[in-house]
C-alpha atoms as a PDB file:
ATOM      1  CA  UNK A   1      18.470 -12.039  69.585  1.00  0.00           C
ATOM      2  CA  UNK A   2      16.711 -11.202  72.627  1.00  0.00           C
ATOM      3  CA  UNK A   3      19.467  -8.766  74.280  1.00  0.00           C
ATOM      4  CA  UNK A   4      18.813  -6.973  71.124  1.00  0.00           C
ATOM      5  CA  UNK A   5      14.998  -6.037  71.284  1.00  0.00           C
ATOM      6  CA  UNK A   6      15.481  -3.035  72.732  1.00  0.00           C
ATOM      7  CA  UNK A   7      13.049   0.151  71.982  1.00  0.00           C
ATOM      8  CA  UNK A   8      14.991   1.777  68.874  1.00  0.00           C
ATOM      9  CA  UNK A   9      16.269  -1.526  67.258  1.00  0.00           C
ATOM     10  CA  UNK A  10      15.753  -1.983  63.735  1.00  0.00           C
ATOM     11  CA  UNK A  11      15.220  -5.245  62.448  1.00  0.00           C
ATOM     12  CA  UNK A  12      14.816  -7.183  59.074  1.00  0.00           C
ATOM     13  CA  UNK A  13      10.815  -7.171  58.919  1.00  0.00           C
ATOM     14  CA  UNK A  14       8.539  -9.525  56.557  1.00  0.00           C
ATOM     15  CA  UNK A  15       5.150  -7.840  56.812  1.00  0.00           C
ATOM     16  CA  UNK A  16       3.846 -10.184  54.428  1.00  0.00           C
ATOM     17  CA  UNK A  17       1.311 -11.387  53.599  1.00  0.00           C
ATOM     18  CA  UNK A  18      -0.818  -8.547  54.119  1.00  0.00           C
ATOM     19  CA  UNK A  19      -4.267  -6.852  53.150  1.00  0.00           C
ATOM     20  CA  UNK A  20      -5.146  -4.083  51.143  1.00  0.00           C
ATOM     21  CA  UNK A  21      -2.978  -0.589  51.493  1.00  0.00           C
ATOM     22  CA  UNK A  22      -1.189  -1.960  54.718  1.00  0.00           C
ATOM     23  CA  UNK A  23       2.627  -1.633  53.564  1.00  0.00           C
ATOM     24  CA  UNK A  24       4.129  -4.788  52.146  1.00  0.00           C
ATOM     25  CA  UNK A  25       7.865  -6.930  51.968  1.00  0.00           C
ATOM     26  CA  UNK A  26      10.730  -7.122  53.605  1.00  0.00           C
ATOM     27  CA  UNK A  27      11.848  -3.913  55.174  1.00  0.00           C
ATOM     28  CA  UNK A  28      13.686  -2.319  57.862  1.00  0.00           C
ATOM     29  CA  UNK A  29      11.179  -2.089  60.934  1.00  0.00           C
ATOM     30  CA  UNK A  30      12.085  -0.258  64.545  1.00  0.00           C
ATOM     31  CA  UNK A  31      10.874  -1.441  67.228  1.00  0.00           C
ATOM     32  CA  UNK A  32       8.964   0.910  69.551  1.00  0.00           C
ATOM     33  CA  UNK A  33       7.257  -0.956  71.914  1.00  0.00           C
ATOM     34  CA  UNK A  34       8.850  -0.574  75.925  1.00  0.00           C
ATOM     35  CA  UNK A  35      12.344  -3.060  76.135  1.00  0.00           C
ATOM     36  CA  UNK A  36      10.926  -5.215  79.010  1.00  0.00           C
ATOM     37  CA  UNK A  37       7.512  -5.469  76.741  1.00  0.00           C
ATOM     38  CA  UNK A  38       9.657  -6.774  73.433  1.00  0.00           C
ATOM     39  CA  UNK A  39      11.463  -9.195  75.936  1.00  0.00           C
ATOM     40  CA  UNK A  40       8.288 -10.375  77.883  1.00  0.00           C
ATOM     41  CA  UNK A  41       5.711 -11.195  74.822  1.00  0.00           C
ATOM     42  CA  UNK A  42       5.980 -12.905  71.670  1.00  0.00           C
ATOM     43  CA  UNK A  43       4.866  -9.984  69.624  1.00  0.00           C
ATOM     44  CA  UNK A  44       6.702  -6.812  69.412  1.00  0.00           C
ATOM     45  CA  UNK A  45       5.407  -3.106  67.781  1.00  0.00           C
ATOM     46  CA  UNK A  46       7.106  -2.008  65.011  1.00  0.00           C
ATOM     47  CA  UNK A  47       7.094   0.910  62.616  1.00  0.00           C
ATOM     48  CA  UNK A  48       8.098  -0.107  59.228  1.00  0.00           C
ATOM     49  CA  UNK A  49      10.681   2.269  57.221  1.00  0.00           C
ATOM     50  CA  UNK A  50      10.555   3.178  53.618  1.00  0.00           C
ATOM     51  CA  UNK A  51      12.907   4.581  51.136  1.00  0.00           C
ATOM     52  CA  UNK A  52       9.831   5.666  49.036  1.00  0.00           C
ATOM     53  CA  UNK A  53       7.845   7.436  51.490  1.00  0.00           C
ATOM     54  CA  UNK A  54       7.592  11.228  51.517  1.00  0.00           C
ATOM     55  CA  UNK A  55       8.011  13.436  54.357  1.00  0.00           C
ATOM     56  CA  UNK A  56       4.530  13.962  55.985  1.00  0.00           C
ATOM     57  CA  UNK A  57       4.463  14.338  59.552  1.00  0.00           C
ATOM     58  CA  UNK A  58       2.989  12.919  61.388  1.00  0.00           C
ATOM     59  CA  UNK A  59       2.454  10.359  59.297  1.00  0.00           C
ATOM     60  CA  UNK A  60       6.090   9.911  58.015  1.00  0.00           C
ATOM     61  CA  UNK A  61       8.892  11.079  59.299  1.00  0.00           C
ATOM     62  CA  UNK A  62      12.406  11.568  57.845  1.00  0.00           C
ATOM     63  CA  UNK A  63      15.300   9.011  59.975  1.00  0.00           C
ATOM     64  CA  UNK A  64      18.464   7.364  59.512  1.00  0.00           C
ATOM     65  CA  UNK A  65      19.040   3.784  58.851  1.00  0.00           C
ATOM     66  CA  UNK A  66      21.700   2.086  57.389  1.00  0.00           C
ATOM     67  CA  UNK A  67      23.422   5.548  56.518  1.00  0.00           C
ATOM     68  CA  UNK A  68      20.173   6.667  54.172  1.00  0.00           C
ATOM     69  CA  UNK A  69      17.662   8.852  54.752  1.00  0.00           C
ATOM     70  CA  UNK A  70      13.827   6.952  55.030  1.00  0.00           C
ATOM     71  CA  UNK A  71      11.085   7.622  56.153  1.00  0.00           C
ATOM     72  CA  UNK A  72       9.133   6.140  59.322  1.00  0.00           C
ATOM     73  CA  UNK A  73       5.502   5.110  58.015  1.00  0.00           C
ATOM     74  CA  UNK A  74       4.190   5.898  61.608  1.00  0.00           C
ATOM     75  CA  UNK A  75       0.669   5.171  60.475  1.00  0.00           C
ATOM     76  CA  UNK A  76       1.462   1.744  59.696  1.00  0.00           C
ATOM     77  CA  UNK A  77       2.107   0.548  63.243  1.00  0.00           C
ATOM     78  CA  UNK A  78       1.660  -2.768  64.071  1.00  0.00           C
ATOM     79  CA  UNK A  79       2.180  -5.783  66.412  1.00  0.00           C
ATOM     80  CA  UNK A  80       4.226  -8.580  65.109  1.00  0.00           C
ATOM     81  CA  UNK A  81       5.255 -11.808  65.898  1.00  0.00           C
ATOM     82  CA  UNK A  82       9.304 -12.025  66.720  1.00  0.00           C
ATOM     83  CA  UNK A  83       8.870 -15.224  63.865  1.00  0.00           C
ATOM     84  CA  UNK A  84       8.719 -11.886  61.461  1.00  0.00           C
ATOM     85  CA  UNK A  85      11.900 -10.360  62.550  1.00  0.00           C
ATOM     86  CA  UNK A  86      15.065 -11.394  60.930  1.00  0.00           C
ATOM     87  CA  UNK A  87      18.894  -9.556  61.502  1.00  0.00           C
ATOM     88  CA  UNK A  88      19.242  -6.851  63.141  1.00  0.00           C
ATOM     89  CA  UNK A  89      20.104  -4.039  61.449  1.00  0.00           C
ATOM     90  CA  UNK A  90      21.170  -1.183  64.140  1.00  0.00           C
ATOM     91  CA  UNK A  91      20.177   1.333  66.906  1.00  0.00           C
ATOM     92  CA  UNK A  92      18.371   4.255  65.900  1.00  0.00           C
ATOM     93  CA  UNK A  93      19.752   7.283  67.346  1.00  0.00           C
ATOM     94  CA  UNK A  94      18.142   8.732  70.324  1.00  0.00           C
ATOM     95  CA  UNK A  95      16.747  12.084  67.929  1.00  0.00           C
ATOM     96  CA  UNK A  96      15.287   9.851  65.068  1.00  0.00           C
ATOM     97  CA  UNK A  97      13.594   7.610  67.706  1.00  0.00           C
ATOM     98  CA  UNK A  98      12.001  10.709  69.545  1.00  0.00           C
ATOM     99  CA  UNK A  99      10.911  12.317  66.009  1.00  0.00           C
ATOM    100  CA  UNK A 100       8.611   8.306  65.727  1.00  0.00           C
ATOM    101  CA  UNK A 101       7.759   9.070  69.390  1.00  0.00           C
ATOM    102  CA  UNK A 102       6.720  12.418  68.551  1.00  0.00           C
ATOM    103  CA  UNK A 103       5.008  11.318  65.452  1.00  0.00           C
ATOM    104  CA  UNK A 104       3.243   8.429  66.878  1.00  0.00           C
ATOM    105  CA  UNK A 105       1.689  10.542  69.481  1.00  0.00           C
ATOM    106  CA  UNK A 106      -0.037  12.393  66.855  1.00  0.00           C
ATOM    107  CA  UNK A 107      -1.295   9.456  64.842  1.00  0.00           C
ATOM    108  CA  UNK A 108      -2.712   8.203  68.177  1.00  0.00           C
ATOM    109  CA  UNK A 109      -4.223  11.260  69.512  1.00  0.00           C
ATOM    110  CA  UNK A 110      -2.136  10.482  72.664  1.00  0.00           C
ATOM    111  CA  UNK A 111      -1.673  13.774  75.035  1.00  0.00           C
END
C-alpha cells in the first residue's frame, strides 16, 4: 500500500467513531498531504468525499471519483492514522485535486 499514498489517492476511509457534526462512515477520502509526508508518518491528511454534499466552495467542491460526481467536504480535513485507510480506490485527476487545493487554501486562510 505504501507506493500508493501518493497526494491525490483516494482511499476507503472509516472516520468513525467520531464527535458531534464531524462527518461520519466509511467513505472515499483523498489524500492531500505531500507524497514523502504520507510515506514518512503514520498519519496521513485526508479530505473525505460525499455523494450528499452540495456544491459550496470553498467548503465543498464538485470532483470525480469512481465515475460520479461528489463533493470534497474540504472543511472536514483531518489527520488519520493509515490503520483507517482501507483499498484504494483511484487517482484523482490533476484538475479535481487542484479545485481541493484551491479550496483548502480558502478554508485555511492560506495566501
Amino acid at each position: 500500500m505504501e507506493s500508493k499514498l501518493k497526494r491525490g489517492s483516494v482511499f476507503w476511509v472509516n472516520l468513525d467513531p467520531t464527535r458531534g457534526a464531524e462527518i461520519k462512515k466509511v467513505r472515499p477520502g483523498v489524500l492531500v498531504g505531500t507524497s514523502p509526508l504520507n510515506q514518512a508518518r503514520r498519519t496521513v491528511l485526508v479530505v473525505p468525499l460525499s455523494r450528499s454534499a452540495a456544491a459550496r466552495p470553498p467548503i465543498t467542491v464538485r470532483v470525480r471519483c469512481m465515475g460520479q460526481e461528489v463533493s470534497a467536504v474540504c472543511d472536514q480535513i483531518r489527520a488519520i492514522d493509515k490503520t483507517r485507510l482501507s483499498a484504494w480506490i483511484e487517482e484523482m485527476s490533476k484538475e479535481d485535486l487542484e479545485n481541493i487545493s484551491k479550496a483548502l487554501k480558502q478554508v485555511l486562510a492560506l495566501p
